[in-house]
PDB file of N, CA and C in Angstrom:
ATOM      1  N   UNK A   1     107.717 110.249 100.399  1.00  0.00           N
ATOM      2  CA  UNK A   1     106.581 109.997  99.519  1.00  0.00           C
ATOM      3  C   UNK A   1     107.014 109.104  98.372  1.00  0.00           C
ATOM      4  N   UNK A   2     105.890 108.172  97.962  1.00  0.00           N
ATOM      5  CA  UNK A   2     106.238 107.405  97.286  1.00  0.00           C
ATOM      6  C   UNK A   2     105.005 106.961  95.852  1.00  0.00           C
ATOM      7  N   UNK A   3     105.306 107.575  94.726  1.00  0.00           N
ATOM      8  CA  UNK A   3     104.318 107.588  93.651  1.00  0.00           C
ATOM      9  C   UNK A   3     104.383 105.847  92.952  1.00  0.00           C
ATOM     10  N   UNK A   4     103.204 105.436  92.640  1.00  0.00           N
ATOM     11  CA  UNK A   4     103.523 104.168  91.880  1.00  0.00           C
ATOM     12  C   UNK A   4     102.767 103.933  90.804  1.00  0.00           C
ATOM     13  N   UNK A   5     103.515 103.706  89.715  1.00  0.00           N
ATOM     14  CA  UNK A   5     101.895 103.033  88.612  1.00  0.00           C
ATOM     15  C   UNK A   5     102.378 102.144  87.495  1.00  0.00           C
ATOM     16  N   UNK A   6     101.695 100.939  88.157  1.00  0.00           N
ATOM     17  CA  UNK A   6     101.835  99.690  87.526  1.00  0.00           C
ATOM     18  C   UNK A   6     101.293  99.858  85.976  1.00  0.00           C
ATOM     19  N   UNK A   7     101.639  98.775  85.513  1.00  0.00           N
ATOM     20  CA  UNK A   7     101.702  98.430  84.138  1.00  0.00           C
ATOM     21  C   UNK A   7     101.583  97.021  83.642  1.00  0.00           C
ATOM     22  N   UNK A   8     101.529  96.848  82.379  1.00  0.00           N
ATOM     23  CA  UNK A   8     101.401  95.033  82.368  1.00  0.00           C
ATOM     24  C   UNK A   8     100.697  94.833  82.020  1.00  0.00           C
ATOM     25  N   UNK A   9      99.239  94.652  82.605  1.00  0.00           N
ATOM     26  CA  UNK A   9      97.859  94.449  82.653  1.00  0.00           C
ATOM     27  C   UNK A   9      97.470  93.881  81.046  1.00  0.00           C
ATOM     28  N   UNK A  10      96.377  93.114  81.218  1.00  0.00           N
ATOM     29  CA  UNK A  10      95.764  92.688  80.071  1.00  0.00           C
ATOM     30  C   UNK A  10      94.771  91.523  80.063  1.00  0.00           C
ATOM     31  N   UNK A  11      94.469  91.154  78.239  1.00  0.00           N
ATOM     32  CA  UNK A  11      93.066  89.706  78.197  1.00  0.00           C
ATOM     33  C   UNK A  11      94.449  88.854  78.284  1.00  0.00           C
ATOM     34  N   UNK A  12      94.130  87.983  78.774  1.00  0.00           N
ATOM     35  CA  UNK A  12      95.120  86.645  78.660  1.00  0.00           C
ATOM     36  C   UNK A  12      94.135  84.692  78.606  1.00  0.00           C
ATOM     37  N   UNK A  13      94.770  83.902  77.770  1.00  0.00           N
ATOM     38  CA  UNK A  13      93.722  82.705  77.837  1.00  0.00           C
ATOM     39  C   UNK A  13      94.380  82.401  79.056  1.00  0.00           C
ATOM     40  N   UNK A  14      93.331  81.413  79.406  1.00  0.00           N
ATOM     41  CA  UNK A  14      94.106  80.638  80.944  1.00  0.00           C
ATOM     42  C   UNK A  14      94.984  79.755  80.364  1.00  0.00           C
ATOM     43  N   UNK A  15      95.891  79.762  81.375  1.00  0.00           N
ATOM     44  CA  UNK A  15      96.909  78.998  81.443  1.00  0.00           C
ATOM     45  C   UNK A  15      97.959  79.968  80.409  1.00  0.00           C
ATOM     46  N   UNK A  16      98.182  80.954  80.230  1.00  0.00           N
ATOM     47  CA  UNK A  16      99.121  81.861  79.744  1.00  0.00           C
ATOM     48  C   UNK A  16      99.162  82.740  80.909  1.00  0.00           C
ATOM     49  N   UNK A  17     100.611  83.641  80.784  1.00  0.00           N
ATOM     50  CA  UNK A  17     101.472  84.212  81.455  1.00  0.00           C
ATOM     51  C   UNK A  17     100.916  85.884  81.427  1.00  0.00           C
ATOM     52  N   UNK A  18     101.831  86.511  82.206  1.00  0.00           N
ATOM     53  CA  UNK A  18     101.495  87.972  82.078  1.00  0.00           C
ATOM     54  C   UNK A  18     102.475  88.697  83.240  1.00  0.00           C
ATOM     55  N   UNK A  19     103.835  89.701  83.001  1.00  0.00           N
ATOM     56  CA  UNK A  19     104.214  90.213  83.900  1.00  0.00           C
ATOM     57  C   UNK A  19     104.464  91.674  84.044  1.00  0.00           C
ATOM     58  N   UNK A  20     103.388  91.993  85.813  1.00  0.00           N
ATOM     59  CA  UNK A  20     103.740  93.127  85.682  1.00  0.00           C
ATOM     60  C   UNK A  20     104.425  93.947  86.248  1.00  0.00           C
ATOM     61  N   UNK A  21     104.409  95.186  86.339  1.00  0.00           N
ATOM     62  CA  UNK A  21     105.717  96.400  86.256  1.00  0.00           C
ATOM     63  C   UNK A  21     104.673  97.649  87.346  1.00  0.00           C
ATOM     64  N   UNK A  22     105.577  97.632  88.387  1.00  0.00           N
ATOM     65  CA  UNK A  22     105.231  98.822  89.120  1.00  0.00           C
ATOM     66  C   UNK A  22     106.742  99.423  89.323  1.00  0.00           C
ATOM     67  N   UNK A  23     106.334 100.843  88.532  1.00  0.00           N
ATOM     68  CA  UNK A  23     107.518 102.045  88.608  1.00  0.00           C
ATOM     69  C   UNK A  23     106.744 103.085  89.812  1.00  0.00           C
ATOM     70  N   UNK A  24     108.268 103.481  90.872  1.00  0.00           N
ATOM     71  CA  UNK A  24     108.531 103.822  91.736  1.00  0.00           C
ATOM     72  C   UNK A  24     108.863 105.389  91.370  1.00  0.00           C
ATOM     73  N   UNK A  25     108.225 106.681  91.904  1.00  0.00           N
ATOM     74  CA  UNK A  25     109.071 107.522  91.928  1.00  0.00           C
ATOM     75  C   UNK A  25     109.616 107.994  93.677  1.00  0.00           C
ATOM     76  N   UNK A  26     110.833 108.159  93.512  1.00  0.00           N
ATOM     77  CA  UNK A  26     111.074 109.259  95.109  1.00  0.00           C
ATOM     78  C   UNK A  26     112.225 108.367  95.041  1.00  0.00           C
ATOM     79  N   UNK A  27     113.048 109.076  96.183  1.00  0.00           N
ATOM     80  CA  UNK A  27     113.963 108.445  96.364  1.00  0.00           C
ATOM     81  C   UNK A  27     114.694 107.545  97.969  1.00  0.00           C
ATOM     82  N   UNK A  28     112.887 107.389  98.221  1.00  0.00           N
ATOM     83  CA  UNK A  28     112.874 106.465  99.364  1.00  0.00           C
ATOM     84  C   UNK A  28     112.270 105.078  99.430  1.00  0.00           C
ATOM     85  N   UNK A  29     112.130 104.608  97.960  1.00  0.00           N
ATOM     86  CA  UNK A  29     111.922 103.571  97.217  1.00  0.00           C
ATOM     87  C   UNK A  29     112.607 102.265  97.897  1.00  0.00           C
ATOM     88  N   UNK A  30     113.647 102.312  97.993  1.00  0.00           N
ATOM     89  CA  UNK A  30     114.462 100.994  98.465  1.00  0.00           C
ATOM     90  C   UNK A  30     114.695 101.090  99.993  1.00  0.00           C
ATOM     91  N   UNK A  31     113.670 101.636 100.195  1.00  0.00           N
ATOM     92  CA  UNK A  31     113.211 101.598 102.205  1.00  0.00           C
ATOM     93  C   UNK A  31     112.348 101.078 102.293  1.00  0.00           C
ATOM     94  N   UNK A  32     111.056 100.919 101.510  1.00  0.00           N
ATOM     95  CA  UNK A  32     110.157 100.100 101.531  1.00  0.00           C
ATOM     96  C   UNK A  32     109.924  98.585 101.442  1.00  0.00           C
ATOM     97  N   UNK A  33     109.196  97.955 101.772  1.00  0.00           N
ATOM     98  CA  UNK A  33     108.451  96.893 101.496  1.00  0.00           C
ATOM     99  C   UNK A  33     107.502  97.033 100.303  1.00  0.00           C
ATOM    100  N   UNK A  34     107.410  95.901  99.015  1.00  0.00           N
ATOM    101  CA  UNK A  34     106.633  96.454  98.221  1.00  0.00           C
ATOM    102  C   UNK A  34     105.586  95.102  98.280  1.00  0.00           C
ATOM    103  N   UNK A  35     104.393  94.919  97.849  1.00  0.00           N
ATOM    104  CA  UNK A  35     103.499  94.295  97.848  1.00  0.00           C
ATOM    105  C   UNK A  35     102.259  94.837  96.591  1.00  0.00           C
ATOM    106  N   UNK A  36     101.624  93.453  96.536  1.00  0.00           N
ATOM    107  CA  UNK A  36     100.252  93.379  95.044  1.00  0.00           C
ATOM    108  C   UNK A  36      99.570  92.625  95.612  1.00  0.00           C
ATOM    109  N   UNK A  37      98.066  93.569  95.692  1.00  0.00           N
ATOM    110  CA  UNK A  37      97.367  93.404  95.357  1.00  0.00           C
ATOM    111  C   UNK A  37      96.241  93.305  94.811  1.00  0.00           C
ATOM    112  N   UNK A  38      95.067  92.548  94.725  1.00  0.00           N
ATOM    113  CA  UNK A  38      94.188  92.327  93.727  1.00  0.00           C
ATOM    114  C   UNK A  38      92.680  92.666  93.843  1.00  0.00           C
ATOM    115  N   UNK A  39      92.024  93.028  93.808  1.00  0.00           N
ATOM    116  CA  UNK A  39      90.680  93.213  93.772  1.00  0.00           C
ATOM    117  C   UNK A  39      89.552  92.603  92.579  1.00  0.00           C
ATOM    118  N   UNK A  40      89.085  91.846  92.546  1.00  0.00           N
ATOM    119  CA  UNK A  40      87.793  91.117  91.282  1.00  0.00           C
ATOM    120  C   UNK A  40      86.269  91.918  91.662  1.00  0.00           C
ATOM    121  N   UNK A  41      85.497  92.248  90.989  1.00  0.00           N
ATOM    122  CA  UNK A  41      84.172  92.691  90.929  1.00  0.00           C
ATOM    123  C   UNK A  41      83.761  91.988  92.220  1.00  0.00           C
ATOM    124  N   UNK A  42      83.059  92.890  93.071  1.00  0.00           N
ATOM    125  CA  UNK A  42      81.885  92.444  94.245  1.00  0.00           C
ATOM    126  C   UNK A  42      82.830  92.058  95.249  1.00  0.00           C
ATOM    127  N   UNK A  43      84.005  92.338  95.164  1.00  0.00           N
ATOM    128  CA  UNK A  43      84.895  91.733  96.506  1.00  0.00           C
ATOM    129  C   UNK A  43      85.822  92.594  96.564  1.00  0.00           C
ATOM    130  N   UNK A  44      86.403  92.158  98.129  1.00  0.00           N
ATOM    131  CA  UNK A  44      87.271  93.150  98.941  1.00  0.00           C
ATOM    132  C   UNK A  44      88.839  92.968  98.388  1.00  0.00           C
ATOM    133  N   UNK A  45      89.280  93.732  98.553  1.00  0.00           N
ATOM    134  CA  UNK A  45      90.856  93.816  98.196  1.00  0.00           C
ATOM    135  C   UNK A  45      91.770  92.642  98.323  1.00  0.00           C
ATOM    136  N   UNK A  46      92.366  92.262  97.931  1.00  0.00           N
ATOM    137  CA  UNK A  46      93.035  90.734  98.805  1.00  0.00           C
ATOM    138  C   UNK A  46      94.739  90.782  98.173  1.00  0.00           C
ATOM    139  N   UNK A  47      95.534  90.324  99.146  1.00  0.00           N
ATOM    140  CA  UNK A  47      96.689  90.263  99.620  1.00  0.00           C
ATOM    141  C   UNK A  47      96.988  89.069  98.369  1.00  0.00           C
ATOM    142  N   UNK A  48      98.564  89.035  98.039  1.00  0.00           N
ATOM    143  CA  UNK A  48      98.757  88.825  96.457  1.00  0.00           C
ATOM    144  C   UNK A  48     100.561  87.904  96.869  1.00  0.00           C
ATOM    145  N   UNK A  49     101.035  89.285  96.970  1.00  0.00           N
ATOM    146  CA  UNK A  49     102.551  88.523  97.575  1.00  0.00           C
ATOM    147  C   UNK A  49     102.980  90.320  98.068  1.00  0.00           C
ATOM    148  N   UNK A  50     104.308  90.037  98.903  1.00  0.00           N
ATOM    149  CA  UNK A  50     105.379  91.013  99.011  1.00  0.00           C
ATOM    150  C   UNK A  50     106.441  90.730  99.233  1.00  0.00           C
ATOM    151  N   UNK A  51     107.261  91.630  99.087  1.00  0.00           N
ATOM    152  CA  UNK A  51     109.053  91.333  99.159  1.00  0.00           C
ATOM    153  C   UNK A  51     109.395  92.312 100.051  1.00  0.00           C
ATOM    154  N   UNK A  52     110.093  92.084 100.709  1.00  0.00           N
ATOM    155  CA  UNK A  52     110.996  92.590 101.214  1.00  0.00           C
ATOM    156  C   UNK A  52     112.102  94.193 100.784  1.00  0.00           C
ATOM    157  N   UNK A  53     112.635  95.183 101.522  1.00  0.00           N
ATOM    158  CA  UNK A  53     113.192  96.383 101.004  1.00  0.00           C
ATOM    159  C   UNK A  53     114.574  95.636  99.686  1.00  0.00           C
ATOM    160  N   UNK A  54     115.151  94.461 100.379  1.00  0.00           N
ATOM    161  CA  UNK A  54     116.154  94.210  99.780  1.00  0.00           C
ATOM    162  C   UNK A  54     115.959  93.233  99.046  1.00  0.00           C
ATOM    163  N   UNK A  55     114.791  92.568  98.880  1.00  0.00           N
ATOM    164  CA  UNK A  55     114.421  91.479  97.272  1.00  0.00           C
ATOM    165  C   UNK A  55     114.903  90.619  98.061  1.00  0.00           C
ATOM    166  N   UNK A  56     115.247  90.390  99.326  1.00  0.00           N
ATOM    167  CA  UNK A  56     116.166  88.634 100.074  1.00  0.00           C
ATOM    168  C   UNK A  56     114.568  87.945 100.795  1.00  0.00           C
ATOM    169  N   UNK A  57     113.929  88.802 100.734  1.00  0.00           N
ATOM    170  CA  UNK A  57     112.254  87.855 101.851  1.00  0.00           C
ATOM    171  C   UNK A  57     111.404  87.894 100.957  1.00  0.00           C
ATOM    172  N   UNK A  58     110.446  87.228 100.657  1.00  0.00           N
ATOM    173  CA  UNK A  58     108.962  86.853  99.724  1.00  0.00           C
ATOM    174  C   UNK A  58     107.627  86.385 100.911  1.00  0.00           C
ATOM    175  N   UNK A  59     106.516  86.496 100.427  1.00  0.00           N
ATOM    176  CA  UNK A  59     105.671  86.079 100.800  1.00  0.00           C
ATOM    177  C   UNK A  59     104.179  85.610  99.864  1.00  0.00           C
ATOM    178  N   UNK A  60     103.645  85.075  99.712  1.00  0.00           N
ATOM    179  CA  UNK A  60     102.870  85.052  98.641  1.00  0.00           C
ATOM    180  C   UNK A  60     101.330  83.911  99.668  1.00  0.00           C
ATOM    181  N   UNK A  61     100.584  84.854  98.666  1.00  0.00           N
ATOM    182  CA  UNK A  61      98.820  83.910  99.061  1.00  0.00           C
ATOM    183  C   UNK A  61      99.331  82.719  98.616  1.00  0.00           C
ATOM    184  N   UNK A  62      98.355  81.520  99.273  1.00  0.00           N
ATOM    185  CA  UNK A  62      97.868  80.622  98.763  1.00  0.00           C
ATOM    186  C   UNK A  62      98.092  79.883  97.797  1.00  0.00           C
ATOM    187  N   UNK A  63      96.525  81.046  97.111  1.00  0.00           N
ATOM    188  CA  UNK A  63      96.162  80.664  96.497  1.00  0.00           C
ATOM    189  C   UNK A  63      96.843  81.216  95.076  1.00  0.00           C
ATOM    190  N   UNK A  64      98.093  81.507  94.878  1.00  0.00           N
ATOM    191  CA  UNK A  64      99.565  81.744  93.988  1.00  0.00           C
ATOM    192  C   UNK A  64     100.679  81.527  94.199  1.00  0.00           C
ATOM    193  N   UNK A  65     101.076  80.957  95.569  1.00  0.00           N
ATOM    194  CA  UNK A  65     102.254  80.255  95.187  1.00  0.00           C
ATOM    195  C   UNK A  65     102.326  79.215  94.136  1.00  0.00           C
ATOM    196  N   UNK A  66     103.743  79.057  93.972  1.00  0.00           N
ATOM    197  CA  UNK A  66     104.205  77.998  92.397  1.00  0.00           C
ATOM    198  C   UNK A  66     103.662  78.586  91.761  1.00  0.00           C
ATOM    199  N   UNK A  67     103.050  79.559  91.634  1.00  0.00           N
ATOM    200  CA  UNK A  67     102.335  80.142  89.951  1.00  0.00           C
ATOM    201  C   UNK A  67     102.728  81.356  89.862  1.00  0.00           C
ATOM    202  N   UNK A  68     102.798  82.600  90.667  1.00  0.00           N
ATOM    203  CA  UNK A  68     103.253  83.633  90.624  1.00  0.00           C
ATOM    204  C   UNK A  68     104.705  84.057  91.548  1.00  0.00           C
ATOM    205  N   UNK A  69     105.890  85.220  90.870  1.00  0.00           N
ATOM    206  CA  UNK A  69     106.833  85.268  91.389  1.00  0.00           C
ATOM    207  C   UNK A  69     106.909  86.900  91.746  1.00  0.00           C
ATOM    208  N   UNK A  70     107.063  87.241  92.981  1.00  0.00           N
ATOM    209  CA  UNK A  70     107.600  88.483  93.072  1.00  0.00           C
ATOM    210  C   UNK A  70     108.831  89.020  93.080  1.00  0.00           C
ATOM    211  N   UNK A  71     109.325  90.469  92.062  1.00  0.00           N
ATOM    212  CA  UNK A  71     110.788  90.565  92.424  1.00  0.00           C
ATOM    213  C   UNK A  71     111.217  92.176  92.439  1.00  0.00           C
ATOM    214  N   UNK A  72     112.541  92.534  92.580  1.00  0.00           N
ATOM    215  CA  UNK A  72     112.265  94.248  92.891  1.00  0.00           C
ATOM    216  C   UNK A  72     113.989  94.403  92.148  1.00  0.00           C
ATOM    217  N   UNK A  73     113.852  95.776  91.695  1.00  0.00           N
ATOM    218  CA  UNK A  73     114.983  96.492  91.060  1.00  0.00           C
ATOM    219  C   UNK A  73     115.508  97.798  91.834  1.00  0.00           C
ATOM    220  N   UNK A  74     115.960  97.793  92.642  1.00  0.00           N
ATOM    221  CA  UNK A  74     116.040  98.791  93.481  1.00  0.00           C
ATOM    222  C   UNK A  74     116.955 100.443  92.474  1.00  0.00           C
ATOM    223  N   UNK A  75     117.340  99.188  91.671  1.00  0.00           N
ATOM    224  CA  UNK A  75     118.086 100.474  90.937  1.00  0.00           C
ATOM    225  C   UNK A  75     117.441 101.294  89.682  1.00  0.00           C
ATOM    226  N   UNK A  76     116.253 100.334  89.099  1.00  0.00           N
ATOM    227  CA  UNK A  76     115.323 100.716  88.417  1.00  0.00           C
ATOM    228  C   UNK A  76     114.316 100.978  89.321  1.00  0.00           C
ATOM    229  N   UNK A  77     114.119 101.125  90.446  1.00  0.00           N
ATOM    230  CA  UNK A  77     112.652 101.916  91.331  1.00  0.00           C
ATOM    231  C   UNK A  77     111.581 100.455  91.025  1.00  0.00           C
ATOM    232  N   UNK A  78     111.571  99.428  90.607  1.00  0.00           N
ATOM    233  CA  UNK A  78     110.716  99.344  89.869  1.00  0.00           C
ATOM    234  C   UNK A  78     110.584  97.724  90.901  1.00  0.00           C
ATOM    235  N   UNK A  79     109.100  97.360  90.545  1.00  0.00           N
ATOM    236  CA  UNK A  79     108.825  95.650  90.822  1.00  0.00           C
ATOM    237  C   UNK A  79     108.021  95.094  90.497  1.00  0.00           C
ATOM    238  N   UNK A  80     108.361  93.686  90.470  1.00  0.00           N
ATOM    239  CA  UNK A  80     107.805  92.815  89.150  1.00  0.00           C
ATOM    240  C   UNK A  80     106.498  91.543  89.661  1.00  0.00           C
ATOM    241  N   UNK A  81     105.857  91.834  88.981  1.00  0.00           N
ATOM    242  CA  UNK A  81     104.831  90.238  89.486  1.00  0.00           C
ATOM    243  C   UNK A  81     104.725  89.439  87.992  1.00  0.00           C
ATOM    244  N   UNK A  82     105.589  88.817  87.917  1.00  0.00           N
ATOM    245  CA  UNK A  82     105.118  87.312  86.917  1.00  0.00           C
ATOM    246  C   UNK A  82     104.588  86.474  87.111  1.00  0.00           C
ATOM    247  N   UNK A  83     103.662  86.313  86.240  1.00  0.00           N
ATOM    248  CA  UNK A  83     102.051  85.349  86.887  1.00  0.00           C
ATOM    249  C   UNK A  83     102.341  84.372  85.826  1.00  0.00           C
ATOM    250  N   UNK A  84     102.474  83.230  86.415  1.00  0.00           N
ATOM    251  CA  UNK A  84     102.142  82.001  85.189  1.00  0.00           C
ATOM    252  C   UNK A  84     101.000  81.009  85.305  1.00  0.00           C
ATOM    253  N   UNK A  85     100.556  80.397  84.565  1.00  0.00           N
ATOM    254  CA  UNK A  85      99.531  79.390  84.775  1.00  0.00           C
ATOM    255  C   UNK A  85      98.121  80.081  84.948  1.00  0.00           C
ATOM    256  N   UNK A  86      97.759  81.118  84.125  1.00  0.00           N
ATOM    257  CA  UNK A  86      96.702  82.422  84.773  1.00  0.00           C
ATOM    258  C   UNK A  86      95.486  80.968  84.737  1.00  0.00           C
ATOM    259  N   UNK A  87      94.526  81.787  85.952  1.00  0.00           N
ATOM    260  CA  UNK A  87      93.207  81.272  85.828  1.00  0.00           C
ATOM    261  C   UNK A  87      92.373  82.435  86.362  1.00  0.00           C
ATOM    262  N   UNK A  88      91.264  81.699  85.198  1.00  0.00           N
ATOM    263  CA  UNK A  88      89.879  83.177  85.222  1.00  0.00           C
ATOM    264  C   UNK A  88      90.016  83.681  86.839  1.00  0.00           C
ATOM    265  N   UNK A  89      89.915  82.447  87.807  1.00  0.00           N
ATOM    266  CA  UNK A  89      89.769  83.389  89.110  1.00  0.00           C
ATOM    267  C   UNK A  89      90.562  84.336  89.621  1.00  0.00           C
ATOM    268  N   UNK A  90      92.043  84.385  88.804  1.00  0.00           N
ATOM    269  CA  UNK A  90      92.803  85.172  88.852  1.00  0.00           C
ATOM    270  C   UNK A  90      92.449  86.632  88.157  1.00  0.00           C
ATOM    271  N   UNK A  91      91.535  86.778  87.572  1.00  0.00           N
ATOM    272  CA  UNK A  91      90.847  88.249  86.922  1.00  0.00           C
ATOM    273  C   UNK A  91      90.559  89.730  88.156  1.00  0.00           C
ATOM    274  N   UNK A  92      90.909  90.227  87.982  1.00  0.00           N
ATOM    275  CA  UNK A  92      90.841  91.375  88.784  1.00  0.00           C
ATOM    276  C   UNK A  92      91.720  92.390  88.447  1.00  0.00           C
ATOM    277  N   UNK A  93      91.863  93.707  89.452  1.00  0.00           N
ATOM    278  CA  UNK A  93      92.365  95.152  89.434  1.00  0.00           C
ATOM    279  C   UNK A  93      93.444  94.281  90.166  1.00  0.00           C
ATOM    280  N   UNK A  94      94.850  94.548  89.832  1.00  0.00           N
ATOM    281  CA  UNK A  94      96.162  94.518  90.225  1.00  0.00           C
ATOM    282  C   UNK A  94      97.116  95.507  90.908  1.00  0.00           C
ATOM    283  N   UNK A  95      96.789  96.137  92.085  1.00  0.00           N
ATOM    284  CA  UNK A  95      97.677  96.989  92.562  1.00  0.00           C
ATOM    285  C   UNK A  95      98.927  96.886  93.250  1.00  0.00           C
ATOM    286  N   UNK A  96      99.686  97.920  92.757  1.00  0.00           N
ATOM    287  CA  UNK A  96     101.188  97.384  93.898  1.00  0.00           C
ATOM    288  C   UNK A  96     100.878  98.823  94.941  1.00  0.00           C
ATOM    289  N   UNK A  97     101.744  98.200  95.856  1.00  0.00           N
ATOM    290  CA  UNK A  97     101.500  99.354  96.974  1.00  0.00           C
ATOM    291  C   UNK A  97     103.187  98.886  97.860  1.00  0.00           C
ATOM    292  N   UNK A  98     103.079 100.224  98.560  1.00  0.00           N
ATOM    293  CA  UNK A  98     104.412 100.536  99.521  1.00  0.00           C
ATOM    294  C   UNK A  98     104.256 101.051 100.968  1.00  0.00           C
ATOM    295  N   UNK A  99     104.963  99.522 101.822  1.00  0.00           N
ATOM    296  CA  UNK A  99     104.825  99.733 103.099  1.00  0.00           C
ATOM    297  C   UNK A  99     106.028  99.276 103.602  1.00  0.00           C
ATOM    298  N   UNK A 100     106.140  99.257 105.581  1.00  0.00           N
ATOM    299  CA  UNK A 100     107.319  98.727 105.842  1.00  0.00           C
ATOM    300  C   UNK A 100     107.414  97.434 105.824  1.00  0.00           C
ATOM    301  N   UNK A 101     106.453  96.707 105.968  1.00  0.00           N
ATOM    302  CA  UNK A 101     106.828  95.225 106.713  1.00  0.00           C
ATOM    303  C   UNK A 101     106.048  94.696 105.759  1.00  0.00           C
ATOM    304  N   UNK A 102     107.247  93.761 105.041  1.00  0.00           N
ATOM    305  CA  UNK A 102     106.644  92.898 104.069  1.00  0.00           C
ATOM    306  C   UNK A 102     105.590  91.324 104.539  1.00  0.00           C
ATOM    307  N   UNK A 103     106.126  91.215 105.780  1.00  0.00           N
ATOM    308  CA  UNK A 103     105.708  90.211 106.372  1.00  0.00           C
ATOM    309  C   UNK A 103     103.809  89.986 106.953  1.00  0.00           C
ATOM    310  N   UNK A 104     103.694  91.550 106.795  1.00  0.00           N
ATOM    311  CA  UNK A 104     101.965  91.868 106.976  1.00  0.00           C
ATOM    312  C   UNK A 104     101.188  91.771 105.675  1.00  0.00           C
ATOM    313  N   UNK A 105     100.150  90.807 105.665  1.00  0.00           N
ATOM    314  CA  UNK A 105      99.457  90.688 104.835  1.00  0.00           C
ATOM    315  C   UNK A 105      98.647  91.920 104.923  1.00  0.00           C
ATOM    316  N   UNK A 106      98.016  92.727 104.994  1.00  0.00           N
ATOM    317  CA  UNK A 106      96.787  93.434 105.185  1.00  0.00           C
ATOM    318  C   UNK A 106      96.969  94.758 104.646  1.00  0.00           C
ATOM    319  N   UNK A 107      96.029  95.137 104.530  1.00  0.00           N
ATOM    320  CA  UNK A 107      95.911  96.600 103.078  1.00  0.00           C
ATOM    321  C   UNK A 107      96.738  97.885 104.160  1.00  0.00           C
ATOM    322  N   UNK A 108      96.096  97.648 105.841  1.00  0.00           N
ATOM    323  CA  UNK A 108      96.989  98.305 106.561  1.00  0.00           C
ATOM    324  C   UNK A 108      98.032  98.624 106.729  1.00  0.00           C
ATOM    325  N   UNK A 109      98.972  97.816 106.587  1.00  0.00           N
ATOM    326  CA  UNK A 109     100.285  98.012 106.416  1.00  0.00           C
ATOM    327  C   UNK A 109     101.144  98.660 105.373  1.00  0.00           C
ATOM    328  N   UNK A 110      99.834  98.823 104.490  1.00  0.00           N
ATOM    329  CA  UNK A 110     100.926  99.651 103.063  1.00  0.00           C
ATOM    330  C   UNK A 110      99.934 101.525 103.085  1.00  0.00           C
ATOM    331  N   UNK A 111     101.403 101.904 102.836  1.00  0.00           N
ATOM    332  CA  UNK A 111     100.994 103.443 102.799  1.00  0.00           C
ATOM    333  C   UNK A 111     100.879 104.246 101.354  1.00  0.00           C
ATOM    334  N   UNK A 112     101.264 103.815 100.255  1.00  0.00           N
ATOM    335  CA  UNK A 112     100.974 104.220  99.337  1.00  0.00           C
ATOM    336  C   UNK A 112     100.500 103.366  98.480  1.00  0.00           C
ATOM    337  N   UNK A 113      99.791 103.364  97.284  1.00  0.00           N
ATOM    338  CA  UNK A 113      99.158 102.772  96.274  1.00  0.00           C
ATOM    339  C   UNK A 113      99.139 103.218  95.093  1.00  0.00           C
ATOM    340  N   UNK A 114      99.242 102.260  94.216  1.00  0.00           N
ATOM    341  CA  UNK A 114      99.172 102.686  92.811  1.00  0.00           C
ATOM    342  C   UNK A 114      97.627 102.897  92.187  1.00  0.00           C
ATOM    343  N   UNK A 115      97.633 102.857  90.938  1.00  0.00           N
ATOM    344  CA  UNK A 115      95.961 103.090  90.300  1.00  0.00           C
ATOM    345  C   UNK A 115      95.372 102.142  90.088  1.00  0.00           C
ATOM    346  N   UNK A 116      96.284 100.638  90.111  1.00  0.00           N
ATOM    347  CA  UNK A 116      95.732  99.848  89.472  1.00  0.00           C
ATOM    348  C   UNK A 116      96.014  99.300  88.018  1.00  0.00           C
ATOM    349  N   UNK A 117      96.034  98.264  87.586  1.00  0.00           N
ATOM    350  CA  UNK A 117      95.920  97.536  86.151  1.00  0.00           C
ATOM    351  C   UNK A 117      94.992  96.316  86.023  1.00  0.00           C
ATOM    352  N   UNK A 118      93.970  96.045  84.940  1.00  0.00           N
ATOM    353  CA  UNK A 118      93.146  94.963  84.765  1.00  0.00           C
ATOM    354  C   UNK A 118      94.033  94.001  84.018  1.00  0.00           C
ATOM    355  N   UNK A 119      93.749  93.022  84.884  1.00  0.00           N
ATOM    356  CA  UNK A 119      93.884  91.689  84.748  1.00  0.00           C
ATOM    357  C   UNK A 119      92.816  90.804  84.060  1.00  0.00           C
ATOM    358  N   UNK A 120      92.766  90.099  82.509  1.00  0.00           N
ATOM    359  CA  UNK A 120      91.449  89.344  82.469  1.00  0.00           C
ATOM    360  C   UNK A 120      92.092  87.920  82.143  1.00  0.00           C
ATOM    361  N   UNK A 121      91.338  87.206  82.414  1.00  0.00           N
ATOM    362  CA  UNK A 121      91.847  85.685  82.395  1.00  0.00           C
ATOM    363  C   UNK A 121      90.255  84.899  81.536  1.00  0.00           C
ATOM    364  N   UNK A 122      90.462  84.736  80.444  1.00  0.00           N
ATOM    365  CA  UNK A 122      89.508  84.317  79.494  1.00  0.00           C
ATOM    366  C   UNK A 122      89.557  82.818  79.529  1.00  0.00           C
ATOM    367  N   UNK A 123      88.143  81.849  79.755  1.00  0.00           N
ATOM    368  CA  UNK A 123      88.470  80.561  79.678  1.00  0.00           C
ATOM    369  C   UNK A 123      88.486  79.858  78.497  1.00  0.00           C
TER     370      UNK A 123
END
């Protein structure tokens, strides 16, 4: 079992930064695949980036590469999304979640979830 709850969250102008923090409890943390993602008002969940158990593989949307970086602390439980270059369309609920295969985009593949953090991107 694997508990998570991100942190970070906030108003930000566009084109400013924001990085956040999902803490891990259990101690099957660095078996996982970790992954974020995002949800905005009136829409479905959507796939963000993930890494890999050992921080050596990445994957990222689109529509955030070059702008956002994913990274993991296996010894702090913990993993990081630094967002640079924010834009309003980037506004939404920010979840990290824990699965095996970092390489699957889809909400399926992850078995635990955090609560969430708001993201606002002000123009």
């Amino acid at each position: 079992q694997v508990q998570l709850v991100e942190s970070g969250g906030g108003l930000v102008q566009a084109g400013g930064s924001l990085r956040l923090s999902c803490a891990a409890s259990g101690r099957t943390f660095r078996n996982y695949a970790m992954g974020w993602f995002r949800q905005a008002p009136g829409k479905e969940r959507e796939f963000v980036t993930s890494i890999s158990w050992s921080g050596g593989d990445t994957n990222y949307a689109d529509s955030v590469k070059g702008r956002f970086t994913i990274s993991r602390d296996n010894a702090k439980k913990t993993v990081y999304l630094q967002m640079n270059s924010l834009k309003p369309e980037d506004t939404a609920v920010y979840y990290c979640a824990a699965g095996l295969n970092y390489r699957v985009a889809t909400r399926r593949a992850y078995d635990y979830w955090g609560q969430g953090t708001q993201v606002t991107v002000s123009s």
